[in-house]
PDB file of N, CA and C in Angstrom:
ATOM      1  N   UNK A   1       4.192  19.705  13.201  1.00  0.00           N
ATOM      2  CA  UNK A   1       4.768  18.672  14.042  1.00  0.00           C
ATOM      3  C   UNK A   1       5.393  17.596  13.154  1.00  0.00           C
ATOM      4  N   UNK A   2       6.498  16.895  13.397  1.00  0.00           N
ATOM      5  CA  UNK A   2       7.273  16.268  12.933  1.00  0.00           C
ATOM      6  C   UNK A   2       6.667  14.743  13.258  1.00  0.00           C
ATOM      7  N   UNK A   3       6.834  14.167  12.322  1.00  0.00           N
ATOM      8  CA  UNK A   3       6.343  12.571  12.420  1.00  0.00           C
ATOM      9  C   UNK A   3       7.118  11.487  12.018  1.00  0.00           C
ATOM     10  N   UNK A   4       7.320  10.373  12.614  1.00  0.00           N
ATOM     11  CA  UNK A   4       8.397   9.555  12.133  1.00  0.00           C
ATOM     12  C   UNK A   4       7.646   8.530  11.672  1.00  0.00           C
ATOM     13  N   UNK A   5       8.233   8.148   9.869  1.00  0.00           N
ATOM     14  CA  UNK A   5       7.303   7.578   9.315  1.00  0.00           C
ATOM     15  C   UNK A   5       8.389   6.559   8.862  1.00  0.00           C
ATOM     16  N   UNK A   6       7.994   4.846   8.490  1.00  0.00           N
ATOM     17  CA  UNK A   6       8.270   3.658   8.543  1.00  0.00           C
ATOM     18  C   UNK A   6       7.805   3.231   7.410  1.00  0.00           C
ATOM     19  N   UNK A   7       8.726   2.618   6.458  1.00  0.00           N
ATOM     20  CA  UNK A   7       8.617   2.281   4.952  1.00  0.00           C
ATOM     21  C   UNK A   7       8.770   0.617   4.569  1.00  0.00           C
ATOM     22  N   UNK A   8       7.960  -0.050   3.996  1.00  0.00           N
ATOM     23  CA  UNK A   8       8.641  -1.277   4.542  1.00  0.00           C
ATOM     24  C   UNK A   8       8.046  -1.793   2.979  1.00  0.00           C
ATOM     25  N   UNK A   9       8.361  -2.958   2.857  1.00  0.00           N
ATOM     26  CA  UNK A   9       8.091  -4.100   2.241  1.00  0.00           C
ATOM     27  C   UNK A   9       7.384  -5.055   2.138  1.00  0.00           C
ATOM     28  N   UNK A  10       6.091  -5.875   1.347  1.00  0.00           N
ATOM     29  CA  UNK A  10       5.346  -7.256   2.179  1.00  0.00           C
ATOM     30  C   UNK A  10       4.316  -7.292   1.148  1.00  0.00           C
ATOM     31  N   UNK A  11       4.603  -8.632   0.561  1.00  0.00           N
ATOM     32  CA  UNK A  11       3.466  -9.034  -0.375  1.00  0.00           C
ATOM     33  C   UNK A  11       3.596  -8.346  -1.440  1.00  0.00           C
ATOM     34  N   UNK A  12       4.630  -7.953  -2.097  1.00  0.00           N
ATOM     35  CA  UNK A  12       4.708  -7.536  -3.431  1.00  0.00           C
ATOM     36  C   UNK A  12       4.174  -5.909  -3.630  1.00  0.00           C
ATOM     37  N   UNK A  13       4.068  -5.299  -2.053  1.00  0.00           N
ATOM     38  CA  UNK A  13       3.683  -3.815  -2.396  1.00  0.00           C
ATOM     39  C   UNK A  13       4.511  -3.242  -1.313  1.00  0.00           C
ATOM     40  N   UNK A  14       4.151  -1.801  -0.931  1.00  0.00           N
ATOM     41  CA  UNK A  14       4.593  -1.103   0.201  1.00  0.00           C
ATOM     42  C   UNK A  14       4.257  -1.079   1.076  1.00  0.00           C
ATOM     43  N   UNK A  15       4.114  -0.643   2.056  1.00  0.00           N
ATOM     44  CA  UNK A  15       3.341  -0.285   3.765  1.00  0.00           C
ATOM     45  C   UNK A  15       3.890   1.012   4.004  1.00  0.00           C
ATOM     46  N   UNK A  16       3.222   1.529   4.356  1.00  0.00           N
ATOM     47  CA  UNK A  16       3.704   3.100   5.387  1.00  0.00           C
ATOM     48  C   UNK A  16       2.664   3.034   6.997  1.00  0.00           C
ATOM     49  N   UNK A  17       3.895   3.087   7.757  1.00  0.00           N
ATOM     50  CA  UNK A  17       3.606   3.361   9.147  1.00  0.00           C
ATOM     51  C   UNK A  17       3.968   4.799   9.144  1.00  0.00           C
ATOM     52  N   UNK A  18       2.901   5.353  10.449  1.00  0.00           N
ATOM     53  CA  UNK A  18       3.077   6.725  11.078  1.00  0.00           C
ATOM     54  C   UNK A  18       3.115   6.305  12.499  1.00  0.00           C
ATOM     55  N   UNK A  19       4.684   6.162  13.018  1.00  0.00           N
ATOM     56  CA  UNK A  19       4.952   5.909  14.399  1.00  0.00           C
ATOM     57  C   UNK A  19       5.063   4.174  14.119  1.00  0.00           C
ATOM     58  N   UNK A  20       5.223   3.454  15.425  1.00  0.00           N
ATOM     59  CA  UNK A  20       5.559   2.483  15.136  1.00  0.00           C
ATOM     60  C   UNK A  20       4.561   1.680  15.500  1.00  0.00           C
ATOM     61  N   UNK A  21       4.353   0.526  14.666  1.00  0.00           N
ATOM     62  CA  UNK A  21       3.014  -0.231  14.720  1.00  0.00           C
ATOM     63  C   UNK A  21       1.469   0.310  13.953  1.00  0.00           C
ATOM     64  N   UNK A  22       1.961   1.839  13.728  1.00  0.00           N
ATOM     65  CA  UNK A  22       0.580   2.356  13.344  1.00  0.00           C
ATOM     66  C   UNK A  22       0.489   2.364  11.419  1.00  0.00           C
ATOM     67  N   UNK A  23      -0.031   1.175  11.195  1.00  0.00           N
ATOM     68  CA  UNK A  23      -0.196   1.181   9.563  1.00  0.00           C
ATOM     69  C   UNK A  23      -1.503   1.497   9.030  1.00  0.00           C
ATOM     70  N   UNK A  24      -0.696   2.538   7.932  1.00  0.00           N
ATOM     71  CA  UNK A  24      -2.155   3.833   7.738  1.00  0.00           C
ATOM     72  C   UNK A  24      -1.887   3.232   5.865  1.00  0.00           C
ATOM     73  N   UNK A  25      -1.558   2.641   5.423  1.00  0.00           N
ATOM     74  CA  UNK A  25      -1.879   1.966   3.992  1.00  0.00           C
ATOM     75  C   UNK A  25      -0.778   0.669   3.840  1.00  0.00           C
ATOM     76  N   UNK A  26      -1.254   0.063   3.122  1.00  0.00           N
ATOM     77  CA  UNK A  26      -0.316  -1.262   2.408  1.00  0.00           C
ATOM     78  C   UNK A  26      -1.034  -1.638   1.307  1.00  0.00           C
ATOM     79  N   UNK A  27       0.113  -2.338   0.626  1.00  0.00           N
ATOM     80  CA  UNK A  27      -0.090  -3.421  -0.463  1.00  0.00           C
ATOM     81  C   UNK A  27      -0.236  -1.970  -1.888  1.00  0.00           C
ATOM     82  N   UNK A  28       0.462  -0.561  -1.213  1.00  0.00           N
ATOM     83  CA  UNK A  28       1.347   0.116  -2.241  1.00  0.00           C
ATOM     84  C   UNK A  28       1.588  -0.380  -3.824  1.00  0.00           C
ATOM     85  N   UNK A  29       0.951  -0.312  -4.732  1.00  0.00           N
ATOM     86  CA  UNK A  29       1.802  -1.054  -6.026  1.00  0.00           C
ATOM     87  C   UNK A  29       2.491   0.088  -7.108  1.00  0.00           C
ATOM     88  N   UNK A  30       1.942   1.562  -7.061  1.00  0.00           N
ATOM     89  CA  UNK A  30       2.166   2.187  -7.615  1.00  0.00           C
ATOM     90  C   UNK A  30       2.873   3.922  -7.337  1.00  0.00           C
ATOM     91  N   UNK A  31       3.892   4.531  -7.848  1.00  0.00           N
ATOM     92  CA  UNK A  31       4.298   5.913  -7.329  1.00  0.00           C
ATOM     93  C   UNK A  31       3.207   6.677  -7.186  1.00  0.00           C
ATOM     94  N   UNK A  32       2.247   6.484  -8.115  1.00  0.00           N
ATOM     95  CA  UNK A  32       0.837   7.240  -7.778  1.00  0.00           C
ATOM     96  C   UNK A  32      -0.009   7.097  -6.996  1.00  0.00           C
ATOM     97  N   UNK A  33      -0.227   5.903  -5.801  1.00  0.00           N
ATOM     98  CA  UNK A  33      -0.760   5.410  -4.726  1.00  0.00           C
ATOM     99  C   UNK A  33       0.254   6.067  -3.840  1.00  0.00           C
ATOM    100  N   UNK A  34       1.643   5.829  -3.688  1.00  0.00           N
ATOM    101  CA  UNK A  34       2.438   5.897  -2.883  1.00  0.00           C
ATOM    102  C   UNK A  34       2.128   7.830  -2.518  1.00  0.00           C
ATOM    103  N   UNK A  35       2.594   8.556  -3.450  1.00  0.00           N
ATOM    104  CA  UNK A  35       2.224  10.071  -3.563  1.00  0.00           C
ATOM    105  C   UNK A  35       1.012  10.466  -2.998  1.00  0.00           C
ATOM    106  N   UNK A  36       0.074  10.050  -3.627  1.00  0.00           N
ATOM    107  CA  UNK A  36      -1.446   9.990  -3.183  1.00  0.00           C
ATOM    108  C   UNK A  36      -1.749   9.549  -1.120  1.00  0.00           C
ATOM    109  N   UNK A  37      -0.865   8.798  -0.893  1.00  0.00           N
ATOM    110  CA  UNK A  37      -1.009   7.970   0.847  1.00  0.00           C
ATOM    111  C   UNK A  37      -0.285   9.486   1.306  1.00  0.00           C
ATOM    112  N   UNK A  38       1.189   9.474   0.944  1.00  0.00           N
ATOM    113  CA  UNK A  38       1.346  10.335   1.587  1.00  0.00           C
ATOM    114  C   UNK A  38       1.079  12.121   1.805  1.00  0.00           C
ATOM    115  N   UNK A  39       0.496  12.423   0.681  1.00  0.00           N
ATOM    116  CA  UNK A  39      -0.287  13.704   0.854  1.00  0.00           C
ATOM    117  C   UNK A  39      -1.168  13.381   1.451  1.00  0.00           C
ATOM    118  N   UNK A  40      -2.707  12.726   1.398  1.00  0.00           N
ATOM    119  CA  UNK A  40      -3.278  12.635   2.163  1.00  0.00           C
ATOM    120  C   UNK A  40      -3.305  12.544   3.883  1.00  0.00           C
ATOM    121  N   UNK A  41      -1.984  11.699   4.197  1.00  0.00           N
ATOM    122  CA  UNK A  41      -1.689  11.698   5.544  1.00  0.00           C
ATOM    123  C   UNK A  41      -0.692  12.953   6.003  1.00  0.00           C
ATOM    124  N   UNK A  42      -0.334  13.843   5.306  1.00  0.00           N
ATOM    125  CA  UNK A  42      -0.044  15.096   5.577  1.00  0.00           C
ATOM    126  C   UNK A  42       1.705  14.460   5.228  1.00  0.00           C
ATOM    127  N   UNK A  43       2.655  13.795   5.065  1.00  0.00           N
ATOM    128  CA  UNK A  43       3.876  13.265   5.768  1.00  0.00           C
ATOM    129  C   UNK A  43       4.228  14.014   4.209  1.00  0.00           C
ATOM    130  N   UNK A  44       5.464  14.833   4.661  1.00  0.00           N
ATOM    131  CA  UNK A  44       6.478  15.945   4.268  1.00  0.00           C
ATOM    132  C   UNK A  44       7.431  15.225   4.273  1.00  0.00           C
ATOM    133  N   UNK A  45       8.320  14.438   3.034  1.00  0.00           N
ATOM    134  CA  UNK A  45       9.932  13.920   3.109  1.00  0.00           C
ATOM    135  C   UNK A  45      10.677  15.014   3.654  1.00  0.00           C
ATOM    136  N   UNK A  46      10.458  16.374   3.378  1.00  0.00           N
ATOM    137  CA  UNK A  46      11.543  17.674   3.585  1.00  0.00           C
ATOM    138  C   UNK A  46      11.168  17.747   5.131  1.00  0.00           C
ATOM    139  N   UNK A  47      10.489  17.427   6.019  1.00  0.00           N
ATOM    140  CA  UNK A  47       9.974  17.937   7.536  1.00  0.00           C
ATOM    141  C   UNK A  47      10.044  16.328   8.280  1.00  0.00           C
ATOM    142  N   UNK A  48       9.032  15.205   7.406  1.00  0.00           N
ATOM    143  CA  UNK A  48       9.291  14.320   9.041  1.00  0.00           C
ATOM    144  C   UNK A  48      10.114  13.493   8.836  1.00  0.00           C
ATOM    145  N   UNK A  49      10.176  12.626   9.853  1.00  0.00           N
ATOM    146  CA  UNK A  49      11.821  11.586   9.347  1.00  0.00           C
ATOM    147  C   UNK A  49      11.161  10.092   9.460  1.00  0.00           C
ATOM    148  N   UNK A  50      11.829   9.754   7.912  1.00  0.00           N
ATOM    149  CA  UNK A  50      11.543   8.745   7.218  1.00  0.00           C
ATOM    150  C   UNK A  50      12.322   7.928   7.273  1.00  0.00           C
ATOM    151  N   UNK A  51      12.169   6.255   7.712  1.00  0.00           N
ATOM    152  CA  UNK A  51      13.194   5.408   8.008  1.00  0.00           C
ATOM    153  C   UNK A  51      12.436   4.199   6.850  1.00  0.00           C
ATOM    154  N   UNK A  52      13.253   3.451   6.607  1.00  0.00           N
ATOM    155  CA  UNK A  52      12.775   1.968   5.708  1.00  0.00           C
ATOM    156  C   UNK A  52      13.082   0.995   6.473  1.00  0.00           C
ATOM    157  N   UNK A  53      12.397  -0.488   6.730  1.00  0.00           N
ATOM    158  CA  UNK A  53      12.680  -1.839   7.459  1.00  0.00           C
ATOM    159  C   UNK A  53      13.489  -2.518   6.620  1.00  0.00           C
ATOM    160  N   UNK A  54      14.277  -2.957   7.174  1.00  0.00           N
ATOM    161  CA  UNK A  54      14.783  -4.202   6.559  1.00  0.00           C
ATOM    162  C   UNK A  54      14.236  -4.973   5.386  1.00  0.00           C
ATOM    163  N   UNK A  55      12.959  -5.038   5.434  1.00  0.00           N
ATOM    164  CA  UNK A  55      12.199  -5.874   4.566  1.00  0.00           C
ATOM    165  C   UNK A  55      12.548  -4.818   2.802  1.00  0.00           C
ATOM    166  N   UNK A  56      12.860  -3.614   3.042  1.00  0.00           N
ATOM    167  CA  UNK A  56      12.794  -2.913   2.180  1.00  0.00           C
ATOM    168  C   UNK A  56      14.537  -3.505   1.117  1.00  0.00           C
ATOM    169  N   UNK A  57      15.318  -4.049   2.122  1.00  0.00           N
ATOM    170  CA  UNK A  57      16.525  -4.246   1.982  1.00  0.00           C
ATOM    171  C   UNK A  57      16.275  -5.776   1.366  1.00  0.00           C
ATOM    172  N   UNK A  58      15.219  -6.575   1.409  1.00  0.00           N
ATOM    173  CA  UNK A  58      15.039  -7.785   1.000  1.00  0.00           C
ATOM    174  C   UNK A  58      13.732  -8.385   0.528  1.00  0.00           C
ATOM    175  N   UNK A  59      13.554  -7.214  -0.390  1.00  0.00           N
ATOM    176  CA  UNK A  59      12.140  -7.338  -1.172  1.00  0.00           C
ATOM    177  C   UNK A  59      11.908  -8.160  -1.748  1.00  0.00           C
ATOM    178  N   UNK A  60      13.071  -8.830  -2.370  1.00  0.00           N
ATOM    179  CA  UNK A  60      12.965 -10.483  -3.590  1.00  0.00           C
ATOM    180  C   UNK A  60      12.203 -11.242  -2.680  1.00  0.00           C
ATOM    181  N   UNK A  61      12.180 -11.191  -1.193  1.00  0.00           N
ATOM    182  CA  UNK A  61      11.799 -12.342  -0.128  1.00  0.00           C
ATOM    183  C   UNK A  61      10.173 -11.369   0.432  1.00  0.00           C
ATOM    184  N   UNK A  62       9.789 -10.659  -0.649  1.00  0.00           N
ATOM    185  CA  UNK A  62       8.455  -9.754   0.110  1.00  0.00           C
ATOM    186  C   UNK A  62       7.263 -10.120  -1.197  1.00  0.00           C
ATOM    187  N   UNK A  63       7.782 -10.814  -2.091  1.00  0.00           N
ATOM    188  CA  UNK A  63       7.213 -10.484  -3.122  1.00  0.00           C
ATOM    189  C   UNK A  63       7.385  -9.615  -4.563  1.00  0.00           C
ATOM    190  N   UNK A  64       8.590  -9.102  -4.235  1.00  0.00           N
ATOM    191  CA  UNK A  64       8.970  -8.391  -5.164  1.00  0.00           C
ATOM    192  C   UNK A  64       9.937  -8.784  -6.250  1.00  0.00           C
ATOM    193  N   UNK A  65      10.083  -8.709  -7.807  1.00  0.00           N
ATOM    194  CA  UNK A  65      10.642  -9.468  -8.172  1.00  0.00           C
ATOM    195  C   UNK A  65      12.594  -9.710  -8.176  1.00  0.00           C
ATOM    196  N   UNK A  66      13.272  -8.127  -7.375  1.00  0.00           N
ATOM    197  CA  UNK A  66      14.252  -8.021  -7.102  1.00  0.00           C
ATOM    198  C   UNK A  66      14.634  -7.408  -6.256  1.00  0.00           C
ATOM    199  N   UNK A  67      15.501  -7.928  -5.213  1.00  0.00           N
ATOM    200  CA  UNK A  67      15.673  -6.909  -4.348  1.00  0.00           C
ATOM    201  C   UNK A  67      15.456  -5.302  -3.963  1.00  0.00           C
ATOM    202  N   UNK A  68      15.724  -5.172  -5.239  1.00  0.00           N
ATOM    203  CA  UNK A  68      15.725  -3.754  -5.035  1.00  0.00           C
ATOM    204  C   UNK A  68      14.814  -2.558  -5.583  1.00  0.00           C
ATOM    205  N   UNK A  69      13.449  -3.720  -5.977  1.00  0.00           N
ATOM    206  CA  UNK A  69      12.416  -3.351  -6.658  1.00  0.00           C
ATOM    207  C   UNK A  69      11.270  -2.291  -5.775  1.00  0.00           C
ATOM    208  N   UNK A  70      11.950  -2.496  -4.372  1.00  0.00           N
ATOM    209  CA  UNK A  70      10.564  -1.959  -3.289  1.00  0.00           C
ATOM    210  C   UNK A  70      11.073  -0.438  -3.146  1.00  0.00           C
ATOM    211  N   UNK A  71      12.394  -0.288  -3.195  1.00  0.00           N
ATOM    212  CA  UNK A  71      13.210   0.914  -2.829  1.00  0.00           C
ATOM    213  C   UNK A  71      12.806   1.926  -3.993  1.00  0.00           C
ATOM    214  N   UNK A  72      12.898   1.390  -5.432  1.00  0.00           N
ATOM    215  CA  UNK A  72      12.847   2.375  -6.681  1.00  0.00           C
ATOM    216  C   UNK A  72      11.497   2.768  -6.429  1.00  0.00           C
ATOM    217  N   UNK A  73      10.637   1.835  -6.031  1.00  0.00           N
ATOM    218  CA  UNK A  73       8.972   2.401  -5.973  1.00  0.00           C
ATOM    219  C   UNK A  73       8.947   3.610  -5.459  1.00  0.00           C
ATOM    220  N   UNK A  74       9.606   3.146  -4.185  1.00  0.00           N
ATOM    221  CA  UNK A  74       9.524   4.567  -3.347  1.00  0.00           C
ATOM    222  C   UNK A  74      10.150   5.435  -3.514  1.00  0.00           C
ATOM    223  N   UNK A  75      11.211   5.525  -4.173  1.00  0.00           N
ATOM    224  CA  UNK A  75      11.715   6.856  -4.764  1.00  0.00           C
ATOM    225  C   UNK A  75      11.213   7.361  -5.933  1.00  0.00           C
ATOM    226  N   UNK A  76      10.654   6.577  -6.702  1.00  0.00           N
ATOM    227  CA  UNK A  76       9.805   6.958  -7.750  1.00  0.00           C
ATOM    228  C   UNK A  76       8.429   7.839  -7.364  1.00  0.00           C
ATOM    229  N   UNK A  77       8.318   7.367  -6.213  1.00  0.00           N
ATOM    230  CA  UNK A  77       7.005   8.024  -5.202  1.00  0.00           C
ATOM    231  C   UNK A  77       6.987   9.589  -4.967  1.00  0.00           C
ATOM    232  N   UNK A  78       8.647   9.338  -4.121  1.00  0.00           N
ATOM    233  CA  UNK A  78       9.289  10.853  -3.923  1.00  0.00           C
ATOM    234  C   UNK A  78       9.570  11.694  -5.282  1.00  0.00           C
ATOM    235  N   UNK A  79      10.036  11.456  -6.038  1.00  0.00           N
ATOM    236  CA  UNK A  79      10.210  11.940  -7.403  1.00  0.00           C
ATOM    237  C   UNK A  79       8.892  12.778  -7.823  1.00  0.00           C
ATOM    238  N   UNK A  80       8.285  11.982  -7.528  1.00  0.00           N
ATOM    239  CA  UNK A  80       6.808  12.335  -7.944  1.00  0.00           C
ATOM    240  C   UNK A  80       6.140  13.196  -7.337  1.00  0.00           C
ATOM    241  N   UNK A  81       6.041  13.250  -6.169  1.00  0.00           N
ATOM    242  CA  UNK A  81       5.897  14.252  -5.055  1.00  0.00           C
ATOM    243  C   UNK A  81       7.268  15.501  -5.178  1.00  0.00           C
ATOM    244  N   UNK A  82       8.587  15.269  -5.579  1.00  0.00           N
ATOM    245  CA  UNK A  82       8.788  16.600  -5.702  1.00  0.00           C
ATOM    246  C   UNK A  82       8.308  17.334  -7.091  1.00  0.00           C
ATOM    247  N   UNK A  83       7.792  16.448  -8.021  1.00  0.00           N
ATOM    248  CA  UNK A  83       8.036  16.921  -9.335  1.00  0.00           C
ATOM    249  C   UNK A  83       6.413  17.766  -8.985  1.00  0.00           C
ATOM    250  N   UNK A  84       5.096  17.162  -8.427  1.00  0.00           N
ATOM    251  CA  UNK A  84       3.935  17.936  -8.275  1.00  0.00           C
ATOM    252  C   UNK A  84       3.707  19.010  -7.358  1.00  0.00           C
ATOM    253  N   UNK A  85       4.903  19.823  -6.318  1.00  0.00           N
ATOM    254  CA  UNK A  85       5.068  20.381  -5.259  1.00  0.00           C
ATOM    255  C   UNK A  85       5.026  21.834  -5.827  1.00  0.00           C
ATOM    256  N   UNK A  86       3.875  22.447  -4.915  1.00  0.00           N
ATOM    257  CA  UNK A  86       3.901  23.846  -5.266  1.00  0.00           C
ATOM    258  C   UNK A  86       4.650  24.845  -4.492  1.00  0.00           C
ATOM    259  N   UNK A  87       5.708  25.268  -5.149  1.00  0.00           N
ATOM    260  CA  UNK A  87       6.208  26.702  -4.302  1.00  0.00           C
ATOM    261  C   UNK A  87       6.034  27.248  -4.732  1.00  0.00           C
TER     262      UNK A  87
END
């Protein structure tokens, strides 16, 4: 089953929602936390659909030290998760 999962920004870490309102980790600081949340909660980048908040677009104002510091996390996350993926 497909899940729509919510990426956001706040306090100098990440958040991941599953559905909306439902926050299943925060305060994210590392690709290895980030990897780690989402295997555990089963969420597949290749299967469910992944959206980012705004806040992700204005991280300097979340705690982060540049805008665009919340976004690399999380692709650093994904990176990471494809680089440990077994086929």
């Amino acid at each position: 089953m497909t899940e729509t999962i919510f990426i956001g920004a706040n306090n100098g870490g990440l958040e991941i929602y599953k559905g909306v309102g439902n926050l299943i980790a925060g305060n994210i600081q590392t690709a290895k936390t980030f990897k780690y949340v989402m295997d555990t909660h089963g969420i597949d980048p290749d299967v469910d659909t992944i959206y980012t908040t705004s806040s992700m677009d204005f991280a300097d104002e979340e705690g982060f030290d540049h805008y665009d510091d919340a976004r690399i996390l999380m692709e650093e996350g994904f990176k990471l998760m494809e680089m440990t993926k077994a086929y």
